[in-house]
C-alpha atoms as a PDB file:
ATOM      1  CA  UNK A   1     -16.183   2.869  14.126  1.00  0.00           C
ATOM      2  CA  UNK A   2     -16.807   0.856  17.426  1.00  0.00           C
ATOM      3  CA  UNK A   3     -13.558  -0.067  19.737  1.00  0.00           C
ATOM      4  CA  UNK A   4     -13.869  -3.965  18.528  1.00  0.00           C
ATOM      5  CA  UNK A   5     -12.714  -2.839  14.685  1.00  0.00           C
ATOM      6  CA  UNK A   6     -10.125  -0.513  15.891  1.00  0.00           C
ATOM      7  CA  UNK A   7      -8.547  -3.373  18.564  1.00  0.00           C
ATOM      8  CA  UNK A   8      -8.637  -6.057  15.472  1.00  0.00           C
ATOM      9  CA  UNK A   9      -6.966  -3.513  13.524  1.00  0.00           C
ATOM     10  CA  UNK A  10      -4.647  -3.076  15.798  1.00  0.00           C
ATOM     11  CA  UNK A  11      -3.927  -7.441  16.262  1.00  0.00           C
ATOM     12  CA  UNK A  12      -3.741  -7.282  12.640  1.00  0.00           C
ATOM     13  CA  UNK A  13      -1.237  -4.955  12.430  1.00  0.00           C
ATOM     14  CA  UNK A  14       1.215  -6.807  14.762  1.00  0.00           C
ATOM     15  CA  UNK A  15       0.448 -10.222  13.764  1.00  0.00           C
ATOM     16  CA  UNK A  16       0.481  -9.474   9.515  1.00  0.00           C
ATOM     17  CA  UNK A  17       3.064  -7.638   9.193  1.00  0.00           C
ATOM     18  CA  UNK A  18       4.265   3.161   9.887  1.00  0.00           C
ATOM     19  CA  UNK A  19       5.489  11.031   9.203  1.00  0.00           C
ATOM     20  CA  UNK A  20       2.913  12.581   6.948  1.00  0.00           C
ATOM     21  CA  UNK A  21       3.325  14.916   3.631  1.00  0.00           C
ATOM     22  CA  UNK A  22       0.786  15.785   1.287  1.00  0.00           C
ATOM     23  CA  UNK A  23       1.184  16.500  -2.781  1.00  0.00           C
ATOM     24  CA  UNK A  24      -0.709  16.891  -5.433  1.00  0.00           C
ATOM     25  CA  UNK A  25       0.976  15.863  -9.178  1.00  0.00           C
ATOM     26  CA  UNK A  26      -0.653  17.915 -12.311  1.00  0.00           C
ATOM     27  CA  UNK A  27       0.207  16.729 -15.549  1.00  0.00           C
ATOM     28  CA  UNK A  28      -1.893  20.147 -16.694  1.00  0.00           C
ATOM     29  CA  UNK A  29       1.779  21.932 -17.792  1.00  0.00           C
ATOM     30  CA  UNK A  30       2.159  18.994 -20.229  1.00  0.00           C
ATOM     31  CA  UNK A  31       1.748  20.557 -23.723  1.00  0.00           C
ATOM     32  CA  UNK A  32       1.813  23.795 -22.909  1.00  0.00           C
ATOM     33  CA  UNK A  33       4.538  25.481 -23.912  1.00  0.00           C
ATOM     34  CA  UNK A  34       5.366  25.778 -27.911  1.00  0.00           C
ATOM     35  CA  UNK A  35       7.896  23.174 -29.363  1.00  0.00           C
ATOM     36  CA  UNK A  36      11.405  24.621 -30.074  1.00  0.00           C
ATOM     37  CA  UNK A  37      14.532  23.261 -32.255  1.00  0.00           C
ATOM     38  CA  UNK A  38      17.731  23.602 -31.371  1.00  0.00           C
ATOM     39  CA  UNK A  39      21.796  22.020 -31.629  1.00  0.00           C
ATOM     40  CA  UNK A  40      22.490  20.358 -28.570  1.00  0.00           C
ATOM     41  CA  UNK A  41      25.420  18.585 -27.221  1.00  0.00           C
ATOM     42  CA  UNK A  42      24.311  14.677 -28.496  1.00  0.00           C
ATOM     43  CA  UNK A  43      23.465  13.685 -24.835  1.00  0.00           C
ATOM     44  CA  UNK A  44      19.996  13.197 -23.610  1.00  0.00           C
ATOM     45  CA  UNK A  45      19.058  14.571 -20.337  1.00  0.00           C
ATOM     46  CA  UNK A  46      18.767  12.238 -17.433  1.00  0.00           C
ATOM     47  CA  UNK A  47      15.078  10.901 -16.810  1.00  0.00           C
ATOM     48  CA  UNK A  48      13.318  12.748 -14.418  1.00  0.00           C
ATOM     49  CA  UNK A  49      11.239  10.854 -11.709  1.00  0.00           C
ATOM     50  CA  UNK A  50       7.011  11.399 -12.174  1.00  0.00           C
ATOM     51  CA  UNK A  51       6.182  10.145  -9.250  1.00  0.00           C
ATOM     52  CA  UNK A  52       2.413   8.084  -9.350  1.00  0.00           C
ATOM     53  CA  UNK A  53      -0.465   9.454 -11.034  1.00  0.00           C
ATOM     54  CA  UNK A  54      -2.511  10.650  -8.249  1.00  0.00           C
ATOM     55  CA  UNK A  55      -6.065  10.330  -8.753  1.00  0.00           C
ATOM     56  CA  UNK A  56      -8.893  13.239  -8.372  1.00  0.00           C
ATOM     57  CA  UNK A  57      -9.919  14.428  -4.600  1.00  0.00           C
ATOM     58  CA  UNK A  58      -6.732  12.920  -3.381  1.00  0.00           C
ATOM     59  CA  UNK A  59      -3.231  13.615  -2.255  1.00  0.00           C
ATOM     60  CA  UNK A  60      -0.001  11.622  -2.089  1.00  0.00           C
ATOM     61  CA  UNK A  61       0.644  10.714   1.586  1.00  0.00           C
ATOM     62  CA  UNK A  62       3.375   9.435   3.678  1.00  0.00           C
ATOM     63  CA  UNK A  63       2.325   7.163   6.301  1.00  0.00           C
ATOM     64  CA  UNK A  64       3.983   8.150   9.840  1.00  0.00           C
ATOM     65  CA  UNK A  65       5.349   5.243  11.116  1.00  0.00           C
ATOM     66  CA  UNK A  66       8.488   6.468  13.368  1.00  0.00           C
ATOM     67  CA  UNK A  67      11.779   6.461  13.528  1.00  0.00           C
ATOM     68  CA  UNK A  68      12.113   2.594  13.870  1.00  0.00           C
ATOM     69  CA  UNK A  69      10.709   2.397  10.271  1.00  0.00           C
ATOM     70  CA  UNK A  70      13.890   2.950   7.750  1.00  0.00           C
ATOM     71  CA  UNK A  71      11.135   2.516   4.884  1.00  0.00           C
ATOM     72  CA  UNK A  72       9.146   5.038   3.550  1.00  0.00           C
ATOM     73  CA  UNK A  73       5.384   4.508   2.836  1.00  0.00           C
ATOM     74  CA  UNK A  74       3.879   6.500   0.782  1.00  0.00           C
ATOM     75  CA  UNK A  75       0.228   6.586  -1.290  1.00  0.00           C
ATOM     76  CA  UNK A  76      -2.291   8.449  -2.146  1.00  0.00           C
ATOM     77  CA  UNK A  77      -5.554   8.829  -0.065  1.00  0.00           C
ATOM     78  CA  UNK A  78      -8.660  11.392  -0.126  1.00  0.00           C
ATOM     79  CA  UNK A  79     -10.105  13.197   2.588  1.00  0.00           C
ATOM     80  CA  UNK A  80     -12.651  10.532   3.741  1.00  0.00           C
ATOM     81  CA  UNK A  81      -9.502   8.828   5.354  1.00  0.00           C
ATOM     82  CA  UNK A  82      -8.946  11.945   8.196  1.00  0.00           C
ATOM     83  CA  UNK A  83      -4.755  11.513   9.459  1.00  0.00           C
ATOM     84  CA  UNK A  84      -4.850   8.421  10.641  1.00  0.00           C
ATOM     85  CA  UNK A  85      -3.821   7.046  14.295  1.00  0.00           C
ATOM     86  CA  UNK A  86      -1.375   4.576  15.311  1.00  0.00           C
ATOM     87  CA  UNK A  87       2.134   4.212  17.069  1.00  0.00           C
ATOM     88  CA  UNK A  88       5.563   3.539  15.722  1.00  0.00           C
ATOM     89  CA  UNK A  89       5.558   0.752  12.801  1.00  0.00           C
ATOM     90  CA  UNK A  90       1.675   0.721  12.518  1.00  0.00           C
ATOM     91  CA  UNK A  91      -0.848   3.246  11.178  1.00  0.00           C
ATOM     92  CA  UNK A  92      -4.252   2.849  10.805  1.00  0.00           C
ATOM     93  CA  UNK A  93      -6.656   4.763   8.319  1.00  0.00           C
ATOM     94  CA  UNK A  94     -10.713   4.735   8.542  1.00  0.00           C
ATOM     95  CA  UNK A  95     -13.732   5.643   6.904  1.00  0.00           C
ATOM     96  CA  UNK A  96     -16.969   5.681   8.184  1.00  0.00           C
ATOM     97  CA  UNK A  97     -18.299   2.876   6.063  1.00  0.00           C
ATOM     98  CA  UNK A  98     -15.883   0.673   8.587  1.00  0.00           C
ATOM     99  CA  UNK A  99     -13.394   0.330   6.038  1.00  0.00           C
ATOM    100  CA  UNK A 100      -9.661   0.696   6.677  1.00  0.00           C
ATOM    101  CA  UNK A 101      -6.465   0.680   5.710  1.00  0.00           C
ATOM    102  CA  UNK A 102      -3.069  -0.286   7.630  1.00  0.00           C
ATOM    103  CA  UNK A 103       0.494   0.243   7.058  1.00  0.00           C
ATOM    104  CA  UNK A 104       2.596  -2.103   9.140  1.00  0.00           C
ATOM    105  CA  UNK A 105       6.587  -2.357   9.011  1.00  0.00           C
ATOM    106  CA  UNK A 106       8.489  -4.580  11.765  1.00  0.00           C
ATOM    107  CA  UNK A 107      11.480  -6.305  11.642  1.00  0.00           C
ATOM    108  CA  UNK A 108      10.995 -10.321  10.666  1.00  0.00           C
ATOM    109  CA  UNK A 109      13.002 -13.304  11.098  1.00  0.00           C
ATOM    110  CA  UNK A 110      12.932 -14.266   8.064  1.00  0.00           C
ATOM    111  CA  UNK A 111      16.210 -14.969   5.726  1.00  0.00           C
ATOM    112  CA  UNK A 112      15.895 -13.587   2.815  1.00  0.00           C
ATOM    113  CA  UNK A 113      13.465 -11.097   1.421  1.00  0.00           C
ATOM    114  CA  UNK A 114      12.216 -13.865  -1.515  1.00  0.00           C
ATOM    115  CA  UNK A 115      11.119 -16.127   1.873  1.00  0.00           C
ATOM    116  CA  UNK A 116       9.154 -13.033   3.792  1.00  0.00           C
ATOM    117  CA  UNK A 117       7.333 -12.707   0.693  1.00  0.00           C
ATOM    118  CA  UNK A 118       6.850 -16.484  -0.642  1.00  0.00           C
ATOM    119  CA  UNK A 119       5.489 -16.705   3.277  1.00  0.00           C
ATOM    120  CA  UNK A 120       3.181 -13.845   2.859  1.00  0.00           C
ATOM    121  CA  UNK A 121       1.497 -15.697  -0.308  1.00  0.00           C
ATOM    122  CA  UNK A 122       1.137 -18.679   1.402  1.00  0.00           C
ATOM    123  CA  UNK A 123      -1.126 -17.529   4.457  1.00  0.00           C
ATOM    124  CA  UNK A 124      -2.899 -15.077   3.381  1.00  0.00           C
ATOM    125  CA  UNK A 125      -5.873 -16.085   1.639  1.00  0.00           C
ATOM    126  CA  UNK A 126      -5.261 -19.855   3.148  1.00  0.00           C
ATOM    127  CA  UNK A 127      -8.644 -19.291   5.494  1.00  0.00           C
ATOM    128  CA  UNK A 128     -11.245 -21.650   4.159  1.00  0.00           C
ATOM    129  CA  UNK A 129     -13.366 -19.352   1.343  1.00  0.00           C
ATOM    130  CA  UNK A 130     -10.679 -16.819   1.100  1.00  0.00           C
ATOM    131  CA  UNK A 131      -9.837 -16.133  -2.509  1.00  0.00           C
ATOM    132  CA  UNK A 132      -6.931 -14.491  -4.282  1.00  0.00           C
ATOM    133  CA  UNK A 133      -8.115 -12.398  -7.492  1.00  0.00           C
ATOM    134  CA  UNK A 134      -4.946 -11.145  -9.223  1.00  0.00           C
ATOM    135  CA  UNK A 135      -1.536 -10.693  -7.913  1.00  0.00           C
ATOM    136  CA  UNK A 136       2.129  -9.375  -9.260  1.00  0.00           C
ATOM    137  CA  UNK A 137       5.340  -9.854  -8.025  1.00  0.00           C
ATOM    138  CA  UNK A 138       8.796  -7.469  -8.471  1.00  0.00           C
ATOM    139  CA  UNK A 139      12.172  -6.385  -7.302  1.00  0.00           C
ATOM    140  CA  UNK A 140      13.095  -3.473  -4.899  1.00  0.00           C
ATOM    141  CA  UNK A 141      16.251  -1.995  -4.506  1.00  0.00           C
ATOM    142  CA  UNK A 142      17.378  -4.484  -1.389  1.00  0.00           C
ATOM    143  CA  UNK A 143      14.148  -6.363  -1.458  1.00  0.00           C
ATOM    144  CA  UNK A 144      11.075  -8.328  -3.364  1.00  0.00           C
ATOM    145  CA  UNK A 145       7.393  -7.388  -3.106  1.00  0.00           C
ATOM    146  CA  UNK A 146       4.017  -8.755  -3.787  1.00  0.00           C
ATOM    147  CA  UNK A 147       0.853  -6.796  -4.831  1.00  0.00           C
ATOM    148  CA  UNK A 148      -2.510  -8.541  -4.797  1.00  0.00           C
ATOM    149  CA  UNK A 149      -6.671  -8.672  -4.493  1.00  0.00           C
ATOM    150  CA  UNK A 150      -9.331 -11.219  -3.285  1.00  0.00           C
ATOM    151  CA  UNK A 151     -11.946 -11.617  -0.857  1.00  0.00           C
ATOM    152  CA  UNK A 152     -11.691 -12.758   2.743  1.00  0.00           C
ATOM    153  CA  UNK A 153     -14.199 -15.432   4.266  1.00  0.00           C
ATOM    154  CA  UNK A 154     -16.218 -14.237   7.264  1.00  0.00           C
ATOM    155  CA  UNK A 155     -13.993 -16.551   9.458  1.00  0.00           C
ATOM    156  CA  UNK A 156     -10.727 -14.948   8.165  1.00  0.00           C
ATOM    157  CA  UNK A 157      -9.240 -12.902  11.373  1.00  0.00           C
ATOM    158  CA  UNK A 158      -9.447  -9.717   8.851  1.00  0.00           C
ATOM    159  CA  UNK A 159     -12.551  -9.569   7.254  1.00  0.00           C
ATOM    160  CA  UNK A 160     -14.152  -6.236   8.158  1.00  0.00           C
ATOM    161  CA  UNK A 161     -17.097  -7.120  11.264  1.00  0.00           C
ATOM    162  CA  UNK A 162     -16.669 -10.858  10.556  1.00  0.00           C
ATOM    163  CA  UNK A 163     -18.261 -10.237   7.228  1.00  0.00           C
ATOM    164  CA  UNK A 164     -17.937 -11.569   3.724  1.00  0.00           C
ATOM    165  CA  UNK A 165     -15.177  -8.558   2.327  1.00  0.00           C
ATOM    166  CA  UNK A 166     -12.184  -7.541   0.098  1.00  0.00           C
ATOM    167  CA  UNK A 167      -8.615  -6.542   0.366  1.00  0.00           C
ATOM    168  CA  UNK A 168      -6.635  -4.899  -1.833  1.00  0.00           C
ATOM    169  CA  UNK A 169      -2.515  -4.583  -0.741  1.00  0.00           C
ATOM    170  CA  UNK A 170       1.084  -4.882  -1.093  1.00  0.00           C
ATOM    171  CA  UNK A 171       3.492  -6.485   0.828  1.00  0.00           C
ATOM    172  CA  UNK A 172       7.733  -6.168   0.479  1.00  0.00           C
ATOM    173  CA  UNK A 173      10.210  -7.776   2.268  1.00  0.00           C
ATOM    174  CA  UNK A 174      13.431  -4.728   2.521  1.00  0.00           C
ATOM    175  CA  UNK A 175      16.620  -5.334   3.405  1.00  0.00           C
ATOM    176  CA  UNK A 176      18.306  -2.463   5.044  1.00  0.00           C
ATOM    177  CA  UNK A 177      22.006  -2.466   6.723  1.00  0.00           C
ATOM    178  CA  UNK A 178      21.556  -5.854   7.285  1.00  0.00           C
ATOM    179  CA  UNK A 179      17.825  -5.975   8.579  1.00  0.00           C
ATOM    180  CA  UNK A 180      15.219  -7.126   7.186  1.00  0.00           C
ATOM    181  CA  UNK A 181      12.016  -5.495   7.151  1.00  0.00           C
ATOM    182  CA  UNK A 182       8.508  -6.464   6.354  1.00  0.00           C
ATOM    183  CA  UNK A 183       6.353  -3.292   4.958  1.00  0.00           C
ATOM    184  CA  UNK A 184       2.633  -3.816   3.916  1.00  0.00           C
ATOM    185  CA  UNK A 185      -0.150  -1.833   3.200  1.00  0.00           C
ATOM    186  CA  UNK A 186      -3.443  -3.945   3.155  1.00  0.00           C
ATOM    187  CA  UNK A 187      -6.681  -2.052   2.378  1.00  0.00           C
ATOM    188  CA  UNK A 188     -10.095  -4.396   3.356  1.00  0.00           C
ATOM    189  CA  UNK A 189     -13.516  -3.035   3.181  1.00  0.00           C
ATOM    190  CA  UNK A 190     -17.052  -5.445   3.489  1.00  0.00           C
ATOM    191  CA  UNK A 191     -17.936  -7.032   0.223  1.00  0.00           C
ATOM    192  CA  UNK A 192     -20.952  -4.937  -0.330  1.00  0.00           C
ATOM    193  CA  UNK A 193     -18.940  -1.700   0.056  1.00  0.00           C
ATOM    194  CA  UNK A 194     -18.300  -0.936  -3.617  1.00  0.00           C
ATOM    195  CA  UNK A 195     -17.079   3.055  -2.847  1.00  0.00           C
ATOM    196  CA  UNK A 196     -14.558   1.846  -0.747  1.00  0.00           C
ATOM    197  CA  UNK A 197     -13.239  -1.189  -3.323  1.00  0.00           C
ATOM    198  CA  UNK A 198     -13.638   1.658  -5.906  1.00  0.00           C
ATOM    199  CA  UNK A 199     -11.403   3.862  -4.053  1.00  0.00           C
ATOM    200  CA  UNK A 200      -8.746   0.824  -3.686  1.00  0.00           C
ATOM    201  CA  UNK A 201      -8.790   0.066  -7.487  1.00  0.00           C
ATOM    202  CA  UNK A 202      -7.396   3.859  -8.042  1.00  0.00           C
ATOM    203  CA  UNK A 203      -5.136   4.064  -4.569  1.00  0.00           C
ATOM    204  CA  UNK A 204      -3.069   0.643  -4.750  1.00  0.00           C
ATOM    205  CA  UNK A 205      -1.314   1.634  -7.900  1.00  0.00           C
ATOM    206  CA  UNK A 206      -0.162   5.001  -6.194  1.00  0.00           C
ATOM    207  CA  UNK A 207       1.307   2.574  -3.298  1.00  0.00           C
ATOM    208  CA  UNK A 208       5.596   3.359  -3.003  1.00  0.00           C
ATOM    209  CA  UNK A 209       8.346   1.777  -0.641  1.00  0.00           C
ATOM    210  CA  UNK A 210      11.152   3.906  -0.565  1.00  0.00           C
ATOM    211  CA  UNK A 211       9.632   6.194  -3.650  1.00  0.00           C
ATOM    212  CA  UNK A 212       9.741   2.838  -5.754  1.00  0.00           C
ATOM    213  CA  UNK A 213       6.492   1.739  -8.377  1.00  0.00           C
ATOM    214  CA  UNK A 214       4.969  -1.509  -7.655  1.00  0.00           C
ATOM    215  CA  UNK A 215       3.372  -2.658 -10.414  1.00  0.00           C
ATOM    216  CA  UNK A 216      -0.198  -3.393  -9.768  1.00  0.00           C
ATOM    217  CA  UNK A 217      -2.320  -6.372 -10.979  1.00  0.00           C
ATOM    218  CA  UNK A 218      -5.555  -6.212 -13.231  1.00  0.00           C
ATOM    219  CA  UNK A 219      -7.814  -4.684 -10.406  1.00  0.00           C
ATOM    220  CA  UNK A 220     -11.398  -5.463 -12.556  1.00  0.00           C
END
């Protein structure tokens, strides 16, 4: 990875939009115990949280993105994707393909949640040749996201080496004691890379704010 990528990362995470923990969910206990009957009280028991379906060779991970960041960022990544680097608000994960993924969360200006995210849709695939693929939208306790694909023109500020490429991410505008907060993950690779988009498809739908689903698009 040459200094250029890492410096545009870097741009993108200030101008587009941050503790790490590692777990691995099994469903392999499912099933295996005998079924049993029994008189119970008439009251089901509460629901108990899953947590995403984290897909083989990788673990759940919270993104480290300091004390400024009252959101947490969580998804799940493989090995290929080392610890990542950044500073608070920002982290950056890399492969060696040149891929990448960033997590960004600032504080924005704008006044509602519904407007940070309505903006978000408008700019980002509005670079000439830039494409949007599939997209969903959804509440948040205190907020509104946006999960999407497409591909980015070479001209687009954040395709990968100023190359034809993809990006796969979520965006959320969070309102917390009065701020409001703009979290993202984007994930971009070179349109050729089709291990990296491959990893995307399975790692966007593990993507949480706050331990909160997002539900994904149709990623084909």
């Amino acid at each position: 990875m040459n200094r250029s990528l890492v410096a545009v990362a870097l741009v993108l995470g200030l101008t587009l939009s941050g503790c790490s923990a590692f777990r691995v969910s099994s469903s392999d206990e499912a099933g295996a115990k005998p079924a049993s009957v029994g008189v119970g009280d008439g009251q089901s028991p509460s629901p108990t949280p899953t947590g995403p379906t984290i897909p083989e060779g990788m673990s759940e991970t919270t993104a480290e993105l300091g004390g400024q960041c009252p959101v947490e960022v969580s998804l799940a990544l493989s090995a290929d994707w080392g610890d990542g680097s950044g500073y608070d608000g920002y982290r950056l994960y890399e492969a060696d393909s040149g891929a990448i993924i960033t997590v960004n969360c600032i504080d924005d200006d704008e006044s509602s949640p519904q407007d940070l995210v309505d903006q978000a849709r408008e700019r980002m695939f509005s670079t000439s040749g830039s494409s949007l693929g599939s997209e969903s939208t959804g509440s948040l306790d205190g907020g509104e996201y946006w999960v999407f694909h497409g591909t980015l023109a070479p001209d687009d500020m954040r395709a990968v080496d100023k190359e034809d490429s993809v990006i796969f991410g979520a965006v959320a505008g969070v309102s917390v004691d009065g701020r409001l907060f703009k979290v993202s993950v984007d994930m971009l690779a070179q349109a050729d890379d089709t291990e990296a988009q491959d990893q995307f498809r399975q790692m966007l739908p593990t993507v949480r704010f706050d331990d909160q689903e997002l539900k994904a698009p149709d990623l084909r």
